[in-house]
Structures are given as structure tokens and as C-alpha cells.
PDB file of N, CA and C in Angstrom:
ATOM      1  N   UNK A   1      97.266  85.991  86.071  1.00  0.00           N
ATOM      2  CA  UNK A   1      96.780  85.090  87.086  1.00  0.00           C
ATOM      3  C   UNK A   1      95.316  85.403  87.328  1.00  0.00           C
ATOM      4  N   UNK A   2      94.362  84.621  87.266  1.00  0.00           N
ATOM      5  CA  UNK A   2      92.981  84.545  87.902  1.00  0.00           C
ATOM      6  C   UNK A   2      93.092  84.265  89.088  1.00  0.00           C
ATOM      7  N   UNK A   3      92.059  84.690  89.774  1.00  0.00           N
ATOM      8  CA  UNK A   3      91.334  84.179  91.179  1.00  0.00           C
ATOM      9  C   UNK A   3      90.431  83.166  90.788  1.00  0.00           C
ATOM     10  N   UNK A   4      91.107  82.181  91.936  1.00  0.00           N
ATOM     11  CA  UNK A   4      89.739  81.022  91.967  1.00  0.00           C
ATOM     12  C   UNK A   4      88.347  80.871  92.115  1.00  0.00           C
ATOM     13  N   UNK A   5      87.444  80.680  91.442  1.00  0.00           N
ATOM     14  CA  UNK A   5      86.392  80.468  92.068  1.00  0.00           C
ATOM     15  C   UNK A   5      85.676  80.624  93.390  1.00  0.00           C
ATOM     16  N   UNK A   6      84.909  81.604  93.587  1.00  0.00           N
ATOM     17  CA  UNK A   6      84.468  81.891  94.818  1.00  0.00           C
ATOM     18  C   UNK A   6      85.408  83.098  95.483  1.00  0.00           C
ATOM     19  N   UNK A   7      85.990  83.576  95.126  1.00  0.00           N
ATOM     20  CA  UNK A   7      87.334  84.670  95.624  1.00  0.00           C
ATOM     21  C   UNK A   7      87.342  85.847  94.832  1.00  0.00           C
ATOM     22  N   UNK A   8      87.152  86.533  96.253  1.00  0.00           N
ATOM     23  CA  UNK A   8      86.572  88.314  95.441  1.00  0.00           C
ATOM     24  C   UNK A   8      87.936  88.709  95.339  1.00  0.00           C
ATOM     25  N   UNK A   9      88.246  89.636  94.856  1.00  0.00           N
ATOM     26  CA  UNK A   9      89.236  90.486  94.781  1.00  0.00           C
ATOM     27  C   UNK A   9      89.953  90.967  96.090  1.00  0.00           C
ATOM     28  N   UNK A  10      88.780  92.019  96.801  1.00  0.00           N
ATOM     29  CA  UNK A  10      88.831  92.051  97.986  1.00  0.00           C
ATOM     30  C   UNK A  10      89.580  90.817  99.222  1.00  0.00           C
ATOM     31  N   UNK A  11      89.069  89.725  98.708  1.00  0.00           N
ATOM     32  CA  UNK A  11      90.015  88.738  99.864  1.00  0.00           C
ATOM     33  C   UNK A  11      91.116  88.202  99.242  1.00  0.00           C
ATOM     34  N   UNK A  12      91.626  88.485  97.973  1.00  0.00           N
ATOM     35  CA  UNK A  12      92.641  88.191  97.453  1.00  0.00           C
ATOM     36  C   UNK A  12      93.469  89.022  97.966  1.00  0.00           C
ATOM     37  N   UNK A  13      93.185  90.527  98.096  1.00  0.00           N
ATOM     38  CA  UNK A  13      93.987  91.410  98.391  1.00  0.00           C
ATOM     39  C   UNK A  13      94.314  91.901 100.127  1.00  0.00           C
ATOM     40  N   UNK A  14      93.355  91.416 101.013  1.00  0.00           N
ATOM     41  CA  UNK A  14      93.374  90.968 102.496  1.00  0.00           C
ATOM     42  C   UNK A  14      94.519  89.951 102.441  1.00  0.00           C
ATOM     43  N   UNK A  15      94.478  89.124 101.643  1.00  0.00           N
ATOM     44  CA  UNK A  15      95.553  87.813 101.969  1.00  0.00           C
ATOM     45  C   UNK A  15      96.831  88.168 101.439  1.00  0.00           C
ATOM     46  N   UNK A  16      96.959  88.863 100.623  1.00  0.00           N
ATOM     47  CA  UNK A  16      98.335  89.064 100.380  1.00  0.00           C
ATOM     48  C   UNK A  16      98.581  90.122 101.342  1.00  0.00           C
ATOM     49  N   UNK A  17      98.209  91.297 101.747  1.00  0.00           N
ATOM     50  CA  UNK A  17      98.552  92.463 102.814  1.00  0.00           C
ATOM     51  C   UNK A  17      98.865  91.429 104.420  1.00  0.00           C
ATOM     52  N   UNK A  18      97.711  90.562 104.687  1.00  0.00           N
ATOM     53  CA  UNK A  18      97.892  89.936 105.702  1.00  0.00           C
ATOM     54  C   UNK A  18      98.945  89.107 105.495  1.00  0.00           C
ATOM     55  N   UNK A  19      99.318  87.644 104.812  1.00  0.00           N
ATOM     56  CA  UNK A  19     100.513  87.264 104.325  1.00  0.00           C
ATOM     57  C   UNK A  19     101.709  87.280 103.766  1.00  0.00           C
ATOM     58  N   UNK A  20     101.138  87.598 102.458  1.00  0.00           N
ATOM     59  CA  UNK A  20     102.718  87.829 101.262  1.00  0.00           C
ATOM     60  C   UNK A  20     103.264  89.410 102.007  1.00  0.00           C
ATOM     61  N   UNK A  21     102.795  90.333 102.163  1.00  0.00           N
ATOM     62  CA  UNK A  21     103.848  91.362 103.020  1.00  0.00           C
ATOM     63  C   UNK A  21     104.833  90.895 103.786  1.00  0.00           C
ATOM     64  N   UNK A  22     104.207  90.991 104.899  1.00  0.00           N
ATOM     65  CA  UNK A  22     104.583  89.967 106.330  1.00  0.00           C
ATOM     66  C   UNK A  22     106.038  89.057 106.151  1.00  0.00           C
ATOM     67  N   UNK A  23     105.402  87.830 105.267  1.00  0.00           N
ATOM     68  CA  UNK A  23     106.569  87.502 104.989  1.00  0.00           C
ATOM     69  C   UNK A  23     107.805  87.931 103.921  1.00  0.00           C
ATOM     70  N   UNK A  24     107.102  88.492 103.122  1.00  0.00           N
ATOM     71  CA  UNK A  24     108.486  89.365 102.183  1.00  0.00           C
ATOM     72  C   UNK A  24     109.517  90.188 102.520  1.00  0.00           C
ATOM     73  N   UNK A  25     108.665  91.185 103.203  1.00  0.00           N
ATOM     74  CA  UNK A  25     109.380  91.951 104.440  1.00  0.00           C
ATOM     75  C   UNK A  25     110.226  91.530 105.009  1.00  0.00           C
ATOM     76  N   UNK A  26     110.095  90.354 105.975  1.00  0.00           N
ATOM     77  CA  UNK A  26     110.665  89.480 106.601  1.00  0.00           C
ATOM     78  C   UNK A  26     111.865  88.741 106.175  1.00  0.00           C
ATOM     79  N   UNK A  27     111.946  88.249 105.101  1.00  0.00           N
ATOM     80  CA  UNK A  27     112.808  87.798 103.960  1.00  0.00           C
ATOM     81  C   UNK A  27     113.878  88.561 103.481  1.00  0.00           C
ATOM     82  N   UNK A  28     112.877  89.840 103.041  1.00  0.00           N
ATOM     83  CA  UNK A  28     114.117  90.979 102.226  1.00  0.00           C
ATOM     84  C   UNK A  28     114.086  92.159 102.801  1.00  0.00           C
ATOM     85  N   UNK A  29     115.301  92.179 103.746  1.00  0.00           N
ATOM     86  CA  UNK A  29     115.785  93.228 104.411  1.00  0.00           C
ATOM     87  C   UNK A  29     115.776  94.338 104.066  1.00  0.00           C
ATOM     88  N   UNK A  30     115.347  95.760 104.042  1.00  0.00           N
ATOM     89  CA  UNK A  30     115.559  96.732 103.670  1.00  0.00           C
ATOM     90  C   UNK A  30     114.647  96.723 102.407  1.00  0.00           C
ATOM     91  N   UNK A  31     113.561  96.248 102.628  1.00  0.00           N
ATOM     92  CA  UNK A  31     112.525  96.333 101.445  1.00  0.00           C
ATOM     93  C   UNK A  31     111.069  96.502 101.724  1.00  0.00           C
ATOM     94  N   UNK A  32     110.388  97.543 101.352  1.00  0.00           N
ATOM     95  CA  UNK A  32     108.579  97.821 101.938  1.00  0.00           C
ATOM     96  C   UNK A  32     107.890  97.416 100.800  1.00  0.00           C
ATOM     97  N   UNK A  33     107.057  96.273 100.706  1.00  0.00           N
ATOM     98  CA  UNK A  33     106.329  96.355  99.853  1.00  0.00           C
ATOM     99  C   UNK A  33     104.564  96.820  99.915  1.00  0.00           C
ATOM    100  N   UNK A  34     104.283  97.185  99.414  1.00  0.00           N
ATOM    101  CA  UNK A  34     102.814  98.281  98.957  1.00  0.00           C
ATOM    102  C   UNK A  34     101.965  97.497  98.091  1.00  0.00           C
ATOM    103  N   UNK A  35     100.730  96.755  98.573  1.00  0.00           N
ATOM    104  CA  UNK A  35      99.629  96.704  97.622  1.00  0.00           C
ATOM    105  C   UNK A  35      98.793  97.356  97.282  1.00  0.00           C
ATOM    106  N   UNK A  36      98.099  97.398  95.868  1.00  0.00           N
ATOM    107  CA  UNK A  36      97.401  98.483  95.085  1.00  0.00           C
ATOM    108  C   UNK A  36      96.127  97.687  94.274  1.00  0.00           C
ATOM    109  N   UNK A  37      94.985  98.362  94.816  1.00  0.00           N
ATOM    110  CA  UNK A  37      94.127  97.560  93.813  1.00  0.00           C
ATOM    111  C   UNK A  37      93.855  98.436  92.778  1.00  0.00           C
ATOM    112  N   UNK A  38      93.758  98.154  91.319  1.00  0.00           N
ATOM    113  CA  UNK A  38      92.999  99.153  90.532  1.00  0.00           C
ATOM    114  C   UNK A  38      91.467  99.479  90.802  1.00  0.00           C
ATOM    115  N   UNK A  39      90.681 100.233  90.458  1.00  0.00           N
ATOM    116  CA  UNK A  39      89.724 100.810  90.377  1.00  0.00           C
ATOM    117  C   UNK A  39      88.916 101.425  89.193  1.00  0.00           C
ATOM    118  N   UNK A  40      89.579 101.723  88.419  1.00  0.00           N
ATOM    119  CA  UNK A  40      89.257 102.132  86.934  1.00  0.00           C
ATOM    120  C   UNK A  40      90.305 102.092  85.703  1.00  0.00           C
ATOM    121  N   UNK A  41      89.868 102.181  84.919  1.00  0.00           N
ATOM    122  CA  UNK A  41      91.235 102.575  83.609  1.00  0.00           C
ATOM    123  C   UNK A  41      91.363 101.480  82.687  1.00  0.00           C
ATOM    124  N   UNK A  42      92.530 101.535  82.436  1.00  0.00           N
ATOM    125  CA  UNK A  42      92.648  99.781  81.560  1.00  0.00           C
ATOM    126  C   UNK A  42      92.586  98.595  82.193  1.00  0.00           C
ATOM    127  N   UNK A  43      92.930  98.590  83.670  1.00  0.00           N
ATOM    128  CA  UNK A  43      93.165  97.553  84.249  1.00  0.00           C
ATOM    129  C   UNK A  43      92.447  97.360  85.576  1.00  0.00           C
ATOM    130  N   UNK A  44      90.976  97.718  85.376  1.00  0.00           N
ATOM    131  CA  UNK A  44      90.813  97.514  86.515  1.00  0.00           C
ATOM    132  C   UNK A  44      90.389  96.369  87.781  1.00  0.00           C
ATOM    133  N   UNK A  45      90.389  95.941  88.425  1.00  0.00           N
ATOM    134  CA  UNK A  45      90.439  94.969  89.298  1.00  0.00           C
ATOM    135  C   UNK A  45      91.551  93.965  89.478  1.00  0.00           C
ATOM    136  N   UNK A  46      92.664  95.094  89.278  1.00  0.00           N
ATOM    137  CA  UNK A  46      94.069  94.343  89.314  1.00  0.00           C
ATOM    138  C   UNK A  46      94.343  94.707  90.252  1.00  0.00           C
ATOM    139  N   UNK A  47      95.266  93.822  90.691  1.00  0.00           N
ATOM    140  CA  UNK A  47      96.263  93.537  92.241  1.00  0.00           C
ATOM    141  C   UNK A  47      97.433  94.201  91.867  1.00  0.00           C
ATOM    142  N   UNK A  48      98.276  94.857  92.406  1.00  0.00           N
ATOM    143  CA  UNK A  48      99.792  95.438  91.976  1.00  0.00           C
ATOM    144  C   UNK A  48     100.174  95.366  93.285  1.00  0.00           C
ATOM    145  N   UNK A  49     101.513  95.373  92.996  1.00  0.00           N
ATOM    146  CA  UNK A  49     102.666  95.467  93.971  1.00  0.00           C
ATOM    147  C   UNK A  49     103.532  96.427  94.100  1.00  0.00           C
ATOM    148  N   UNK A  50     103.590  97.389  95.019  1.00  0.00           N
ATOM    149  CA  UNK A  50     104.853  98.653  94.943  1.00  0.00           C
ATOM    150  C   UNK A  50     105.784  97.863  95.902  1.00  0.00           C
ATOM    151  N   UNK A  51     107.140  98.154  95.402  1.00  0.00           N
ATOM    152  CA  UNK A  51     107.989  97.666  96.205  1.00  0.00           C
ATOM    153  C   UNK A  51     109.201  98.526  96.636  1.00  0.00           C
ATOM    154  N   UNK A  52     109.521  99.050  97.514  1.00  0.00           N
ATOM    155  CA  UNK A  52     110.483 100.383  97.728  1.00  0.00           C
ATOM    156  C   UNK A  52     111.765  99.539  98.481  1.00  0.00           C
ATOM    157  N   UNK A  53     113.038 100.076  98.088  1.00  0.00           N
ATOM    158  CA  UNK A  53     114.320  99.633  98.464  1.00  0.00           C
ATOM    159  C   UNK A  53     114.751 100.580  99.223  1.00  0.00           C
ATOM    160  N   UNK A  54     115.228 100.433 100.199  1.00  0.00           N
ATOM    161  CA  UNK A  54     116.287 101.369 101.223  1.00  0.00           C
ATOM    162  C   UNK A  54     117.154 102.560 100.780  1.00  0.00           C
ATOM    163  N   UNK A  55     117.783 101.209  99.862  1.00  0.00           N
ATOM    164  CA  UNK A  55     118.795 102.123  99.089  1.00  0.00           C
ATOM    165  C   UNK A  55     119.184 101.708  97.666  1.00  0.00           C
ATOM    166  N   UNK A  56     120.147 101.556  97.183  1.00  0.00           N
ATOM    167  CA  UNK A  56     121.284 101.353  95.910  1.00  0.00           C
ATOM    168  C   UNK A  56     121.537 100.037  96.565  1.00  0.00           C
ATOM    169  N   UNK A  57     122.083 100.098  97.995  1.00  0.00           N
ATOM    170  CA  UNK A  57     122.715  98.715  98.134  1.00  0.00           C
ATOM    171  C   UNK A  57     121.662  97.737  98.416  1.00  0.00           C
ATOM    172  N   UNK A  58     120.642  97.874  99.148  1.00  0.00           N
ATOM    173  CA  UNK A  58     119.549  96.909  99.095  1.00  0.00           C
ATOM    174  C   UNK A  58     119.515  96.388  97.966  1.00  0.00           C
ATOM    175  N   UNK A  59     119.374  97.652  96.584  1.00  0.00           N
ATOM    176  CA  UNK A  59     118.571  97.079  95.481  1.00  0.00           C
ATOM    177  C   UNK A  59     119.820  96.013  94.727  1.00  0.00           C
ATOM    178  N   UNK A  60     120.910  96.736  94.897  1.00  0.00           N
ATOM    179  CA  UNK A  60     122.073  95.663  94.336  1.00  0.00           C
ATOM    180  C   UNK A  60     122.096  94.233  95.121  1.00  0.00           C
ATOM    181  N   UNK A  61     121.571  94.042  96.646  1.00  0.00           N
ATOM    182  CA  UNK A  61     121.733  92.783  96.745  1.00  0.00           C
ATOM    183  C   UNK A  61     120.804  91.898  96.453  1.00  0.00           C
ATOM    184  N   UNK A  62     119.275  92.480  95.589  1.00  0.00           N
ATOM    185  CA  UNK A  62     118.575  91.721  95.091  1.00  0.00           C
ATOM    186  C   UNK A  62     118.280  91.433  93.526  1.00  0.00           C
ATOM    187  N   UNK A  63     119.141  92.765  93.171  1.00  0.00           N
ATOM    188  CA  UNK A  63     118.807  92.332  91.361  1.00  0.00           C
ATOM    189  C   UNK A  63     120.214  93.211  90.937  1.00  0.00           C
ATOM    190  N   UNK A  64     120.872  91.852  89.909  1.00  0.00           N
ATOM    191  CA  UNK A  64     122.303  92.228  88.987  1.00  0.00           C
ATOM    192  C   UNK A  64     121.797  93.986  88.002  1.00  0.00           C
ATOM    193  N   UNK A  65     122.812  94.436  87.684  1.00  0.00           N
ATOM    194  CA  UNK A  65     123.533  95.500  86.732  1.00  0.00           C
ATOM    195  C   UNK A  65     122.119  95.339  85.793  1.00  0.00           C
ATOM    196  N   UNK A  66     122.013  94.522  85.421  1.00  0.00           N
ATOM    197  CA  UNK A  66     120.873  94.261  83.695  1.00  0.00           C
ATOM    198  C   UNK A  66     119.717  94.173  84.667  1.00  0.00           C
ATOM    199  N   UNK A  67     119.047  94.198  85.896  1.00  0.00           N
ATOM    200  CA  UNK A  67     118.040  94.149  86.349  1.00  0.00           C
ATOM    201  C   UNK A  67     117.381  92.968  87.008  1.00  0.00           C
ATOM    202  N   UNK A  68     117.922  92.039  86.365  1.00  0.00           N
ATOM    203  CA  UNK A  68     117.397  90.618  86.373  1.00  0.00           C
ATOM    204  C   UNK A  68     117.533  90.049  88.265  1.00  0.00           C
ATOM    205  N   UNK A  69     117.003  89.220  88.694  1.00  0.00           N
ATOM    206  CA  UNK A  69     116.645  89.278  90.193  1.00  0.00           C
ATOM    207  C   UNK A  69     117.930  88.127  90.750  1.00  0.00           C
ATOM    208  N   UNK A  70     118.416  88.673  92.020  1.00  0.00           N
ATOM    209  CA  UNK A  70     119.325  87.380  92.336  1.00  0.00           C
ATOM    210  C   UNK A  70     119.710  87.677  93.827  1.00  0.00           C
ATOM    211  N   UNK A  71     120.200  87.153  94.514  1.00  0.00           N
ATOM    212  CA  UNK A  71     120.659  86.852  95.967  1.00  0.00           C
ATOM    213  C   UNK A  71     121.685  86.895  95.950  1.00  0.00           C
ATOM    214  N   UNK A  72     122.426  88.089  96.507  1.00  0.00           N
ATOM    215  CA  UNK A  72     123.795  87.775  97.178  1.00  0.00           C
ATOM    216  C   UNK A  72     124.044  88.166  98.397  1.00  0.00           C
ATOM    217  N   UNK A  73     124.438  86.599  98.647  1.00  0.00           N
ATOM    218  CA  UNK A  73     124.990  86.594 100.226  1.00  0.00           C
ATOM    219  C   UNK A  73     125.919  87.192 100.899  1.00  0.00           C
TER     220      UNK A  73
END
């Protein structure tokens, strides 16, 4: 994914901490998510996402046995 035109990194990464957290959080119970900007290396001026689960059962109610992502109610 690129940033649009006119959009530093920096406010890409304000808007997701200020927004996409907020509401993810909000969404998925028992889940912290962590943004990361790079700084050097192979990748730098990348956006990342850490995302930490509660537990086993959090993580089972968001992604099946093979990993793959899903909702159960």
C-alpha cells in the first residue's frame, strides 16, 4: 500500500493510532493492537502492526486451526 499524495508517514501513522486502534480494540475483545514504524533496515518507512491476544481462546475466536481469520459467535 502507498500513501497518497501529500501524506507523510508520520500522519499516516497518527491516524491509524488515533483511529484504526480505537476502533479495533473496540471490535475485538481481548485484543491490543501496537503500531510500529520502521526506521532503518530493509524496510524502512513501513507501518506495522503488533497485535497481542489475551489468550488461546481470544485467538481461537478470531482465526481457525490452519490460521486463516474468522468470527465465531
Amino acid at each position: 500500500m502507498s500513501l497518497n499524495a501529500g501524506v507523510s508517514i508520520d500522519q499516516a501513522l497518527d491516524l491509524m493510532i488515533q483511529t484504526y486502534v480505537p476502533a479495533f480494540e473496540k471490535n475485538f475483545p481481548g485484543v491490543k493492537v501496537y503500531m510500529a514504524k520502521g526506521v532503518r533496515g530493509e524496510n524502512p518507512y513501513r507501518i506495522n502492526e503488533i497485535v497481542i491476544m489475551d489468550n488461546d481462546g481470544v485467538r481461537n475466536r478470531y482465526f481457525d486451526a490452519e490460521g486463516a481469520y474468522c468470527i465465531i459467535q
